[in-house]
Protein backbone atom coordinates (compact mmCIF):
# COMPACT_ATOMS: atom_id res chain seq x y z
CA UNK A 1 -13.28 11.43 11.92
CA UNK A 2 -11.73 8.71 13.94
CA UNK A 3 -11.27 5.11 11.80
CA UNK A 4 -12.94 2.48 12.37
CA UNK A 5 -12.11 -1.10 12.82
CA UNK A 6 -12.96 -3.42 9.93
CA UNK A 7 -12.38 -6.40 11.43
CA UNK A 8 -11.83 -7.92 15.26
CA UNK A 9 -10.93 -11.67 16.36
CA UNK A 10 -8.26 -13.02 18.10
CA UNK A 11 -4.24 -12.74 18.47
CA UNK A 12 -2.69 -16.29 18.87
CA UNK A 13 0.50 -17.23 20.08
CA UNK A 14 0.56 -21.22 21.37
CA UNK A 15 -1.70 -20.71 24.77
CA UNK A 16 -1.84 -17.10 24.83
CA UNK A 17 -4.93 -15.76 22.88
CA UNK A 18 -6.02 -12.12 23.50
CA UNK A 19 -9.08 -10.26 21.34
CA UNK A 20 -8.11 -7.75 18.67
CA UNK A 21 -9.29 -5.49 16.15
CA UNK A 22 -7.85 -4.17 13.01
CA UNK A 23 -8.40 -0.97 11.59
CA UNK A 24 -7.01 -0.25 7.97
CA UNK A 25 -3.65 1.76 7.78
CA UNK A 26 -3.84 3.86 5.13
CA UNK A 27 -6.77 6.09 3.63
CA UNK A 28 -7.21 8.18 0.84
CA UNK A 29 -10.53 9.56 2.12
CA UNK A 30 -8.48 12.93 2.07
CA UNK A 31 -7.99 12.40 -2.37
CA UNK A 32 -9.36 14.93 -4.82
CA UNK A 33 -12.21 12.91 -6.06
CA UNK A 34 -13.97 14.04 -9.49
CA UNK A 35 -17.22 12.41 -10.74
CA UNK A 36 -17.90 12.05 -14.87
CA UNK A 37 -20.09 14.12 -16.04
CA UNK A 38 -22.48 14.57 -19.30
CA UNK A 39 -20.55 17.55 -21.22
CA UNK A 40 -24.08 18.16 -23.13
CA UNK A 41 -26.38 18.30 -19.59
CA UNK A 42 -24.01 19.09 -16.68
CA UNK A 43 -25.66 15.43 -15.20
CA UNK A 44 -23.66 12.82 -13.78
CA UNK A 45 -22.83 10.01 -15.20
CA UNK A 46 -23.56 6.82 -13.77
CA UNK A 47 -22.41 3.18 -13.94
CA UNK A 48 -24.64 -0.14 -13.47
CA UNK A 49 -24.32 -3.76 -14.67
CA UNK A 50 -25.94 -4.19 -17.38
CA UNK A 51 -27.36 -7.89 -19.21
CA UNK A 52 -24.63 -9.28 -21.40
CA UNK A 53 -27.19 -10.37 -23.87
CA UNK A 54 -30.35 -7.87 -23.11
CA UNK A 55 -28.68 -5.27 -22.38
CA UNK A 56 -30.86 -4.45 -19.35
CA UNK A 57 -30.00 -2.54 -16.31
CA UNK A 58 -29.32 -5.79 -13.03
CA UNK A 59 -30.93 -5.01 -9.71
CA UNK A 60 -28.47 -5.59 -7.13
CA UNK A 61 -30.39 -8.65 -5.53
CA UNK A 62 -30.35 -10.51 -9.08
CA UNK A 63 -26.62 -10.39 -8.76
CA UNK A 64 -24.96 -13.31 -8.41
CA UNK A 65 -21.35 -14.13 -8.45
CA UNK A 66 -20.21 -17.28 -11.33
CA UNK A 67 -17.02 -19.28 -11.44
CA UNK A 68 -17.07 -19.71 -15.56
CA UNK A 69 -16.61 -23.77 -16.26
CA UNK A 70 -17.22 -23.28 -20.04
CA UNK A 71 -18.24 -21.38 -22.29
CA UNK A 72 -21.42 -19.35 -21.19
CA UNK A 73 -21.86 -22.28 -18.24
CA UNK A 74 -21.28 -20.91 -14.88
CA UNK A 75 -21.39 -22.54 -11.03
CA UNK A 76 -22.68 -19.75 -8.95
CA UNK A 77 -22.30 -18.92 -5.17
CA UNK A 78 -24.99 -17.08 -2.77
CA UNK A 79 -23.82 -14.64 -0.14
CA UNK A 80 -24.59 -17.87 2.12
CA UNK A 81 -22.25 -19.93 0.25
CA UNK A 82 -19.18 -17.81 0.75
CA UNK A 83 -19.94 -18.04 4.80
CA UNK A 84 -19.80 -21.34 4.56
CA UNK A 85 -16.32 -21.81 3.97
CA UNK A 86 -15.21 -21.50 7.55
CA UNK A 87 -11.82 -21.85 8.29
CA UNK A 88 -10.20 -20.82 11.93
CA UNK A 89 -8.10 -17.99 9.74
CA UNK A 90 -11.66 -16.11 9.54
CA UNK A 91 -11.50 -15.01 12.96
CA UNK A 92 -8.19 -16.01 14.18
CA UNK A 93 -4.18 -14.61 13.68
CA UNK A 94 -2.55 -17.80 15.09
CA UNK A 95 1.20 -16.45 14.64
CA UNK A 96 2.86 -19.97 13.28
CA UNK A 97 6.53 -18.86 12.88
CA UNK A 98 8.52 -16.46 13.56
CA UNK A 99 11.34 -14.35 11.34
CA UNK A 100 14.15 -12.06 11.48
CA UNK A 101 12.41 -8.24 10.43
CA UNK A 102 15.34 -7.53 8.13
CA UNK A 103 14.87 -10.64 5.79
CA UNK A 104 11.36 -9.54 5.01
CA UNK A 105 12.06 -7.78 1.80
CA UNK A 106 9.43 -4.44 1.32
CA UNK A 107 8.33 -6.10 -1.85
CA UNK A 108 6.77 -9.10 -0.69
CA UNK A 109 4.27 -6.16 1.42
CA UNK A 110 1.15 -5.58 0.17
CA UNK A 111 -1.36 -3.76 2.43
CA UNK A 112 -1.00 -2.29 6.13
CA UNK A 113 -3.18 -2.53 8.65
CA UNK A 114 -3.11 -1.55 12.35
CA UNK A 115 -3.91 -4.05 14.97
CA UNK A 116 -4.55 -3.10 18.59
CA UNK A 117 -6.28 -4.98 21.63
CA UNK A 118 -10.17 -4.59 21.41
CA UNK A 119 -10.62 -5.31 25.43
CA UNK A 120 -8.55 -4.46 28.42
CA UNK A 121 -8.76 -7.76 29.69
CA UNK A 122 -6.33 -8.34 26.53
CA UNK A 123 -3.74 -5.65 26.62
CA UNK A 124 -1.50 -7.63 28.99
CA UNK A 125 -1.22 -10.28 26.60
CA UNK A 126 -0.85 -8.48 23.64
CA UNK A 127 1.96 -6.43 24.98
CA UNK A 128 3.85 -9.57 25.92
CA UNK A 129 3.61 -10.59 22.29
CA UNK A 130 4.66 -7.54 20.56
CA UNK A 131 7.59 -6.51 22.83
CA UNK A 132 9.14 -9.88 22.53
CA UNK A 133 8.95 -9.55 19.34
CA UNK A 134 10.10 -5.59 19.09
CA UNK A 135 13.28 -7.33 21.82
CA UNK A 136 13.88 -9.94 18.78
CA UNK A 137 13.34 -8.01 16.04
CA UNK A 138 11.25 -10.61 14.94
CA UNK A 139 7.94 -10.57 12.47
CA UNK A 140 5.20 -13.08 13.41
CA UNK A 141 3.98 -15.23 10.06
CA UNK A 142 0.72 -16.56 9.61
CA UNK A 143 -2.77 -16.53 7.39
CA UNK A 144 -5.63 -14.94 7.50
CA UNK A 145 -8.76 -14.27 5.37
CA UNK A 146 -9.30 -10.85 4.09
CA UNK A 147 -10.78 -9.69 1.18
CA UNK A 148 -12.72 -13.11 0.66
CA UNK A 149 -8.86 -14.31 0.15
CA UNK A 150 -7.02 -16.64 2.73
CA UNK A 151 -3.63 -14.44 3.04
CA UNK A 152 -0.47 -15.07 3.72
CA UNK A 153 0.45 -12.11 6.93
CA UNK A 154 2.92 -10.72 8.78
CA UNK A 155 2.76 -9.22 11.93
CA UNK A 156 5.09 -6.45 13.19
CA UNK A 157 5.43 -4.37 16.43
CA UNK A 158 5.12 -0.87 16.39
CA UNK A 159 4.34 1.65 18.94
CA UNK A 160 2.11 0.43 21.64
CA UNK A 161 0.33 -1.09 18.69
CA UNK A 162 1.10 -4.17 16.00
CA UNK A 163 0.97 -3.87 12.13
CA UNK A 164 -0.69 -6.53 10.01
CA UNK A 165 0.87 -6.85 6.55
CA UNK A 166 -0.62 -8.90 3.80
CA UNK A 167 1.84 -10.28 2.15
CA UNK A 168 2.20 -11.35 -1.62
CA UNK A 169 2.37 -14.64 -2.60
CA UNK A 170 5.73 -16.38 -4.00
CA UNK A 171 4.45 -16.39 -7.34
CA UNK A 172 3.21 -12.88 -7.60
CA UNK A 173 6.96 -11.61 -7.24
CA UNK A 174 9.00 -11.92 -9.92
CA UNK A 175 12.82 -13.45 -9.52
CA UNK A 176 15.03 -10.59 -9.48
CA UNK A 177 18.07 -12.10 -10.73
CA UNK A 178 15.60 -11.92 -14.14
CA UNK A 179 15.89 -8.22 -13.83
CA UNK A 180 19.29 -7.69 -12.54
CA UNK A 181 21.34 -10.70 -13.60
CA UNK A 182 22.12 -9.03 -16.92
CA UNK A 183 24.12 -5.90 -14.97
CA UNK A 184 27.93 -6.42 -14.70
CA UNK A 185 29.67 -5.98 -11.43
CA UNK A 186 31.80 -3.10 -11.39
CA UNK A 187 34.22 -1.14 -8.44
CA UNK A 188 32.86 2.10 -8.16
CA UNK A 189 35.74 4.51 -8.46
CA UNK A 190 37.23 6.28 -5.15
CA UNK A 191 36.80 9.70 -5.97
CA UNK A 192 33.50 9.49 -7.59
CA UNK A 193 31.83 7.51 -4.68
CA UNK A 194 33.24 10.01 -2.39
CA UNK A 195 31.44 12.79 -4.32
CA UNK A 196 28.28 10.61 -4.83
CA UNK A 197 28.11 9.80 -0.56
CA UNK A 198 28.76 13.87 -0.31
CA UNK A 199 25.98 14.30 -2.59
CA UNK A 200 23.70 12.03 0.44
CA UNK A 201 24.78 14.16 3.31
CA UNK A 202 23.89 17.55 1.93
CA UNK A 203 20.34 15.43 1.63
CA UNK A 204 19.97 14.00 4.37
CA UNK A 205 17.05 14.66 6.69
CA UNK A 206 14.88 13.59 9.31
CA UNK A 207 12.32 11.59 8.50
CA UNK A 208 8.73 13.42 8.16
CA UNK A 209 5.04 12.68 6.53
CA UNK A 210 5.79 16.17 4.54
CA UNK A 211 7.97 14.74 2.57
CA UNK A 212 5.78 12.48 1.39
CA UNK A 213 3.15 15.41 -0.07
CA UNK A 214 1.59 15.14 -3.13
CA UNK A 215 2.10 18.41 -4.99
CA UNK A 216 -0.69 17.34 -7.57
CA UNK A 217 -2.74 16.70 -5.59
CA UNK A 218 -2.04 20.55 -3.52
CA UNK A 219 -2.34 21.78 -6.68
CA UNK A 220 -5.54 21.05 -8.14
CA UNK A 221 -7.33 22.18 -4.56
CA UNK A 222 -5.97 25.47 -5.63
CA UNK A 223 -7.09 25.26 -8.63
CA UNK A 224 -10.44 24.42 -7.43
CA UNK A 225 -10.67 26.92 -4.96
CA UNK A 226 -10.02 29.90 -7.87
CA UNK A 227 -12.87 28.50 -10.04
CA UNK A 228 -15.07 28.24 -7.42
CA UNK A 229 -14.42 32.01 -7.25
CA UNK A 230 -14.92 32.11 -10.65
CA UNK A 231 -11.31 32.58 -11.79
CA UNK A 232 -9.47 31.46 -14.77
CA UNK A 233 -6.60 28.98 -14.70
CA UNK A 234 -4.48 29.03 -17.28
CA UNK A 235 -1.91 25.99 -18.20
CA UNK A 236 1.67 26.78 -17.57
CA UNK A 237 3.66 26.87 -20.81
CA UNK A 238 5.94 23.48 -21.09
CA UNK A 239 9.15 23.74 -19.97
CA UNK A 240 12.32 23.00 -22.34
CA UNK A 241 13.29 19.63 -22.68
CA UNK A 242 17.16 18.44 -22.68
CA UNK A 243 18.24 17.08 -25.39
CA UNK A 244 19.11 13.46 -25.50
CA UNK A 245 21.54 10.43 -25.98
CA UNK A 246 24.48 13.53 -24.26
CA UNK A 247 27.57 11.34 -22.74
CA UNK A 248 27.45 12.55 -19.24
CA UNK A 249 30.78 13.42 -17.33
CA UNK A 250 29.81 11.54 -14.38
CA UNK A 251 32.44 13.23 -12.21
CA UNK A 252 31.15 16.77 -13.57
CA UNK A 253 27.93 15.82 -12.54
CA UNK A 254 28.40 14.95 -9.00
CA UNK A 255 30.28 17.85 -8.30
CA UNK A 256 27.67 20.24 -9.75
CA UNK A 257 25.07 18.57 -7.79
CA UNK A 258 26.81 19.17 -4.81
CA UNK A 259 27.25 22.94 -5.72
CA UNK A 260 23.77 23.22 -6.22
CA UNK A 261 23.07 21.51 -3.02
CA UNK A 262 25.15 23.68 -0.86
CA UNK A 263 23.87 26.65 -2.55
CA UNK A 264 20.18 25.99 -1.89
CA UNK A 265 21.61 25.36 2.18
């Protein structure tokens, strides 16, 4: 089933506007899902919102959404009330500034999405935009609301299409130096780096979506398929563990893994 667009509005750059839609990137519409069920009845189980104080089921039109102030003292906002807050990033990526691709660390990305012209009439000027930036290698910056959330964005070139990122905020990542300051700096020896960038060309290989397959996932469709046949599935015995707290002869190591590597070849 072909996606579908989420959200459409307009690509800005100074004078040059063209109408776009955005479509999500990524999907897990293709998961294993399981629902809970009562053990006792076979039944589903279900989940509702419930009355803190009656404990009685909510209708969905007697919810309402409350920003607490105090204790048990709440200002609450109507569907209407969230419209109302209408800024020009609702409808509108107006690409402020521009930045090298390279110095936008992966970590500060958040969510995909794919952006492509929703009109002909604006294809010309959306492919001006992205392959001046794809001739630049430069990321468009700006903000948009998603998610009821004014975000900060980036926007990327790719294919014949654009990416919109949502980006995290500064204070959402943490300062790595807090992590890493604590390691000492230390010269690799020769011989071992030698074996360790051996090691990376008996693994290297072109880039594909297979190798980004999740056996779990594989696996329990199997295992669904033979009990929907009315098989049994038995649990594979655990494996050995290795012992622990071993001093590991790093040079050994490298050149076993490259033994093993060249075998499997």
């Amino acid at each position: 089933m072909a996606a579908r667009s989420f959200w459409s509005g307009y690509l800005k750059l100074s004078l040059v506007t063209c109408p776009v839609e955005m479509t999500p990137a990524v999907t897990q519409a293709e998961r294993v899902r399981f629902h809970t069920l009562n053990q006792a009845t076979g039944n589903r189980v279900v989940s509702q919102y419930v009355d803190s104080v009656s404990g009685k089921p909510v209708a969905d039109d007697d919810q309402l959404r409350g920003y607490p102030v105090g204790e048990d003292d709440y200002v609450t906002l109507t569907d209407d009330e969230f419209s109302a807050v209408a800024l020009e990033t609702t409808r509108t990526i107006d690409i402020e500034t521009f930045v090298p691709r390279a110095e936008v660390g992966l970590v500060w990305r958040d969510r995909p999405h794919f952006l492509a012209p929703s009109e002909p009439v604006g294809e010309e000027a959306f492919s001006v935009i992205r392959e001046a930036m794809a001739a630049t290698k430069m990321v468009g910056l700006s903000k948009l609301v998603l998610y009821r959330r004014e975000r900060p964005i980036m926007v990327e070139p790719r294919g014949k299409g654009m990416v919109v990122w949502t980006l995290r905020e500064a204070d959402e990542v943490r300062d790595e130096k807090q992590v890493f300051g604590g390691i000492k700096p230390a010269a690799p020896p020769k011989d071992a780096m030698a074996l360790a960038l051996s090691v990376i060309k008996e693994r290297t290989v072109e880039w594909s979506e297979d190798l980004l397959a999740d056996r779990v996932q594989a696996s329990l469709k199997k295992i669904i398929a033979r009990k929907k046949k009315g098989r049994k599935v038995e649990a594979p015995k655990p494996e050995a563990k290795e012992e622990g707290g071993k001093v590991i002869d790093l040079m050994a190591a490298l050149r076993k893994s490259l033994e093993s590597d060249k075998r499997k070849r």
